[in-house]
N, C-alpha and C. Protein backbone atom coordinates (compact mmCIF):
# COMPACT_ATOMS: atom_id res chain seq x y z
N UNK A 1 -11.59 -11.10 17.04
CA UNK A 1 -10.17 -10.80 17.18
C UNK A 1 -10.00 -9.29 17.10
N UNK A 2 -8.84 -8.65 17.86
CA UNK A 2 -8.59 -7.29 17.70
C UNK A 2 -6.81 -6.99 17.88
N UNK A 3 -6.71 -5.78 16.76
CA UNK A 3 -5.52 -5.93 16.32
C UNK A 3 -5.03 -4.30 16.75
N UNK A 4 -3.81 -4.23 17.01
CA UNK A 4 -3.54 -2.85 17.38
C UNK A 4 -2.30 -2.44 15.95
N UNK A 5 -2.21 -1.21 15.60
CA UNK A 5 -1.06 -1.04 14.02
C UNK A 5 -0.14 0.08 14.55
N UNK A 6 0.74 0.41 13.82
CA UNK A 6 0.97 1.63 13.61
C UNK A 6 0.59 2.37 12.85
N UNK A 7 -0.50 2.02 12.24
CA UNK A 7 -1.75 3.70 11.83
C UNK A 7 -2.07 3.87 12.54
N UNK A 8 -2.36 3.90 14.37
CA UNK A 8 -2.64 4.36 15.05
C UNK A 8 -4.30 4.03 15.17
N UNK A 9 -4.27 2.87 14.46
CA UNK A 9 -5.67 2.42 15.10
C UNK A 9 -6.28 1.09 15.34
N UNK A 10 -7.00 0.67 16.04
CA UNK A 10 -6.96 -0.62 16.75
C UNK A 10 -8.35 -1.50 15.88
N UNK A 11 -8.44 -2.33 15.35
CA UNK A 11 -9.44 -2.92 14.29
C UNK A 11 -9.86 -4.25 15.19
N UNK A 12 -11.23 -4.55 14.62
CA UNK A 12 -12.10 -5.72 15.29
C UNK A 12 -12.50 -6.15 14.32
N UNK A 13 -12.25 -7.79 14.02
CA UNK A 13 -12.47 -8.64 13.05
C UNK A 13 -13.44 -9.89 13.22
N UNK A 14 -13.90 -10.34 11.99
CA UNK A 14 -14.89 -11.15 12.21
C UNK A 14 -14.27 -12.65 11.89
N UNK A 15 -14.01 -13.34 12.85
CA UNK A 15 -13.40 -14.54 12.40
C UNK A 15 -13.82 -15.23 11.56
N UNK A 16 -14.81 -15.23 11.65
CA UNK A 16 -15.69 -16.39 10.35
C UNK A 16 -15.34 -15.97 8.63
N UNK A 17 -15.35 -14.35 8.73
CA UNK A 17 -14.90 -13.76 7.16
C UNK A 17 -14.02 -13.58 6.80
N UNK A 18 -13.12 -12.99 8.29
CA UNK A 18 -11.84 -12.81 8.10
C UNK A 18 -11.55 -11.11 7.55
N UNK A 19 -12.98 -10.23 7.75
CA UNK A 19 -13.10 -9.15 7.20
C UNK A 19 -12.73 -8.10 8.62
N UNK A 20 -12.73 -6.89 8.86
CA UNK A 20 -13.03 -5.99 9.61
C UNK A 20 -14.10 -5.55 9.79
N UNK A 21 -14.51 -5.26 10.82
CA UNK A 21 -16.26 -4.69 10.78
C UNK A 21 -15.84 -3.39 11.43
N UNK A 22 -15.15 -2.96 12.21
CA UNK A 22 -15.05 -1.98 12.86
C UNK A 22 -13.16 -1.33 12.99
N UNK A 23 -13.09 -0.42 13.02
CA UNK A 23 -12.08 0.59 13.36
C UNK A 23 -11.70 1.57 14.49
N UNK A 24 -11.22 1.84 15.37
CA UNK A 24 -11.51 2.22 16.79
C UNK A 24 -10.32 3.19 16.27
N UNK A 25 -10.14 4.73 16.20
CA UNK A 25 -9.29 5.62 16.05
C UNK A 25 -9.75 6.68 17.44
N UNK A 26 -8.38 7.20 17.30
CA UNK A 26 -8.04 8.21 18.67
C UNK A 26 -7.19 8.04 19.18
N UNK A 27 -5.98 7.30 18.84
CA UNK A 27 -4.70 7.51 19.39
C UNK A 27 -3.73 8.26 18.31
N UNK A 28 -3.05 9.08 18.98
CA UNK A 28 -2.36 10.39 18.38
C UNK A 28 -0.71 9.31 17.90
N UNK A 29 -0.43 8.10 18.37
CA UNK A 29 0.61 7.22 17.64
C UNK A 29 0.62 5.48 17.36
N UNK A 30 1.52 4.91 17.15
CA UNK A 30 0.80 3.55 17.11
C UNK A 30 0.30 2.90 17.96
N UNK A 31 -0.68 1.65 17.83
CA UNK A 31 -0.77 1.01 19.26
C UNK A 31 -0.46 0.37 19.13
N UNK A 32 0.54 -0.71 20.49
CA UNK A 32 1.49 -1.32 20.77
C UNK A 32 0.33 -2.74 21.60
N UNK A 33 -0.60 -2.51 21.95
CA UNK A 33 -0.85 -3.76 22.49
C UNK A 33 -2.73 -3.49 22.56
N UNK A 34 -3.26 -4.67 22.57
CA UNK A 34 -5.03 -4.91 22.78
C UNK A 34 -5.49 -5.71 23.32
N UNK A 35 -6.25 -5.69 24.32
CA UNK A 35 -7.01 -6.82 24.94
C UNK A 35 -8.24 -6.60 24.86
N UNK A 36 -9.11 -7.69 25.14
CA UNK A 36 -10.88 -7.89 25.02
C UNK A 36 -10.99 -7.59 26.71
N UNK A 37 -11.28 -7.41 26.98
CA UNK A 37 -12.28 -7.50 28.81
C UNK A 37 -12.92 -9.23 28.31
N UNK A 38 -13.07 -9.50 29.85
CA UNK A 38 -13.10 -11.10 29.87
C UNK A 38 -14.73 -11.39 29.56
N UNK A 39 -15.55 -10.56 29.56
CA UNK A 39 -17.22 -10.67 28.90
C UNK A 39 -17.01 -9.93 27.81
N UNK A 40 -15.87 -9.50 27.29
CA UNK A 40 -16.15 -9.09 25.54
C UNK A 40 -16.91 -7.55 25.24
N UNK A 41 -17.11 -6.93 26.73
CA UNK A 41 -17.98 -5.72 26.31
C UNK A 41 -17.27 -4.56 26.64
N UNK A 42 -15.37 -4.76 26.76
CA UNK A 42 -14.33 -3.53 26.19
C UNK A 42 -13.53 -3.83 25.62
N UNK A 43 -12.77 -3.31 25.22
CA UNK A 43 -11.40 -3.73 24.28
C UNK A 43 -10.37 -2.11 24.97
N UNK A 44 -9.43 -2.86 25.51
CA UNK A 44 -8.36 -1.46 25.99
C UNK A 44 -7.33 -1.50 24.84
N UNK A 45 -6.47 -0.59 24.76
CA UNK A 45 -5.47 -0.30 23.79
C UNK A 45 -4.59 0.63 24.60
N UNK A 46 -3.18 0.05 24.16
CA UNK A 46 -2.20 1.00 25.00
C UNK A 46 -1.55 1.50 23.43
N UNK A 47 -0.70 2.29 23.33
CA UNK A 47 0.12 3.26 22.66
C UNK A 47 1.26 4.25 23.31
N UNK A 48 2.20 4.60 21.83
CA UNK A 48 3.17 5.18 22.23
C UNK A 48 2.64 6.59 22.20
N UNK A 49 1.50 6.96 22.11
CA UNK A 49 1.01 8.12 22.67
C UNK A 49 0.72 8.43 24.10
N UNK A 50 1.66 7.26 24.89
CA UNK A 50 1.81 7.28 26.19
C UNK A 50 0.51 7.42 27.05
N UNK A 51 -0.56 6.95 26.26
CA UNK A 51 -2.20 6.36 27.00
C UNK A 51 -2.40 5.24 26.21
N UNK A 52 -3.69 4.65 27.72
CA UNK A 52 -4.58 3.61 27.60
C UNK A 52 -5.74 3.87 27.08
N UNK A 53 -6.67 3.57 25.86
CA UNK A 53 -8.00 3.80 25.55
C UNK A 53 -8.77 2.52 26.44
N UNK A 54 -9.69 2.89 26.64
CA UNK A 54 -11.01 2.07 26.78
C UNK A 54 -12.51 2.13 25.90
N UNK A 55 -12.47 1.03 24.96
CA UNK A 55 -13.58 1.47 23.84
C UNK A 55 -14.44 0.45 24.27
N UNK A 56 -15.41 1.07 24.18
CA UNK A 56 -16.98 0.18 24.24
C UNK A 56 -16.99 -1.10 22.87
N UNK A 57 -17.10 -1.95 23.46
CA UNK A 57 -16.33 -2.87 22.10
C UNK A 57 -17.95 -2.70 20.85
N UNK A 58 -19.07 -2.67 21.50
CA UNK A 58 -20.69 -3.01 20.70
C UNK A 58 -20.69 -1.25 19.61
N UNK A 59 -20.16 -0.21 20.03
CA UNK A 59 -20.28 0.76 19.72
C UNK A 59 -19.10 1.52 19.11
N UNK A 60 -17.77 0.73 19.12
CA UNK A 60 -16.44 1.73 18.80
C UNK A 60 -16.07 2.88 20.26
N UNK A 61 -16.76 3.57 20.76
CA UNK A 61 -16.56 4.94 21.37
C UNK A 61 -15.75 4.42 22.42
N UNK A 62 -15.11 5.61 22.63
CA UNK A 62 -13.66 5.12 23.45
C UNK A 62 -14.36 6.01 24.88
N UNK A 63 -14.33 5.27 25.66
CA UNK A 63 -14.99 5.65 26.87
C UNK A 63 -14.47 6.36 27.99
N UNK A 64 -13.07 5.82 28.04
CA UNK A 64 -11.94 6.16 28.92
C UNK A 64 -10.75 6.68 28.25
N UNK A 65 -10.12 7.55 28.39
CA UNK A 65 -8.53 7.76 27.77
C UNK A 65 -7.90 7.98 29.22
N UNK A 66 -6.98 6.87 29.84
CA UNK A 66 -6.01 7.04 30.89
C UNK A 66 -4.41 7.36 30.48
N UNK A 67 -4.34 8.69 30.74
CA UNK A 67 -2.62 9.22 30.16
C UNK A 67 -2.12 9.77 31.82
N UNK A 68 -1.08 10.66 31.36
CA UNK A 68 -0.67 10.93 32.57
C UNK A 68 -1.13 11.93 33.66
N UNK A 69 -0.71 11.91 34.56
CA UNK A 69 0.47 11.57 35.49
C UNK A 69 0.68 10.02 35.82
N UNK A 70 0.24 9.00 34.58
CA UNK A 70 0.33 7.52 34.88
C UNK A 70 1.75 7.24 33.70
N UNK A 71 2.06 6.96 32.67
CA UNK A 71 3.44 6.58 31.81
C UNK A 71 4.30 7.95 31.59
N UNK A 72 5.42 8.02 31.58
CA UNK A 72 6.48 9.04 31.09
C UNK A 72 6.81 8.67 29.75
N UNK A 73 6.70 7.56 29.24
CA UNK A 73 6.54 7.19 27.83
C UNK A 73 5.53 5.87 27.41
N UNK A 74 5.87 5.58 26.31
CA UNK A 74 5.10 4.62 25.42
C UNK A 74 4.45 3.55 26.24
N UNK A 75 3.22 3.35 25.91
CA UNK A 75 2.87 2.03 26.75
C UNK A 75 2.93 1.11 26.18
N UNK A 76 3.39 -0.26 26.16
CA UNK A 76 3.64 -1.36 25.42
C UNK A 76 2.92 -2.92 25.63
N UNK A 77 2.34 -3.06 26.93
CA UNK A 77 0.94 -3.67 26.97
C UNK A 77 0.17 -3.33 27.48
N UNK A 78 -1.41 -3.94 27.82
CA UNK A 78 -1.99 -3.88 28.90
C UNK A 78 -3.06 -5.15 28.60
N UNK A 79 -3.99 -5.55 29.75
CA UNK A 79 -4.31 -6.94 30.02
C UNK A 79 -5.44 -6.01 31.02
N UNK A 80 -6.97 -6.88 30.92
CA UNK A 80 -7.63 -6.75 31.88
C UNK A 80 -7.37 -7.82 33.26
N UNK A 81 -7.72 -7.39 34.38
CA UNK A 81 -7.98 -8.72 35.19
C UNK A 81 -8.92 -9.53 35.08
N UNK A 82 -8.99 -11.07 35.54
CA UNK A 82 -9.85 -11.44 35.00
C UNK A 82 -11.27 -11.34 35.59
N UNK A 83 -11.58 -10.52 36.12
CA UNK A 83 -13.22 -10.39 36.60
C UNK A 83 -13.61 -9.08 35.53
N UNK A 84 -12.08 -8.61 34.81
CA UNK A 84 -12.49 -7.07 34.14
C UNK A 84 -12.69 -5.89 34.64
N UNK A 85 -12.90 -5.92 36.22
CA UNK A 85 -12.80 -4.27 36.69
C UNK A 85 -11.04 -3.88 36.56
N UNK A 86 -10.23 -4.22 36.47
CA UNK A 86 -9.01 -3.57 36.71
C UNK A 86 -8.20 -3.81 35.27
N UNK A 87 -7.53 -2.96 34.91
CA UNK A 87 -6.79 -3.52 33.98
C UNK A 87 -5.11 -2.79 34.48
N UNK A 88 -4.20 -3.49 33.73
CA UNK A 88 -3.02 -3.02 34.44
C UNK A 88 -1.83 -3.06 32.67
């Protein structure tokens, strides 16, 4: 499971413990929404820091940061497609 806060950082949990194993920071405000990629090997995050992260889900590292000339403000979801190359 993965959770987005307003500490501004997006957490990956272990269902079975119910613990956190990981912490994904680098957004400058809260994040507003999280999805898995459909094989489980990204996790995107949108925020009102008006970007999309893309984190390597096995490693934390945020691979991609998509900001503007794409939102004029806050982003409030995002969703991969389901093959995972596109997310919107």
């Amino acid at each position: 499971v993965v959770s987005g806060s307003w500490d501004k950082s997006v957490k990956v949990w272990d269902t079975a413990t119910g613990k956190c194993f990981q912490t994904l920071t680098g957004h400058t405000d809260a994040v507003n929404a999280v999805a898995f990629a459909p094989l489980g090997f990204h996790i995107a995050s949108a925020s009102w820091d008006m970007s999309v992260k893309i984190w390597d889900a096995a490693t934390g590292e945020c691979v991609h940061t998509l900001t503007r000339p794409g939102h004029g403000n806050a982003v409030s979801s995002v969703v991969f497609s389901p093959d995972g190359i596109l997310i919107a």
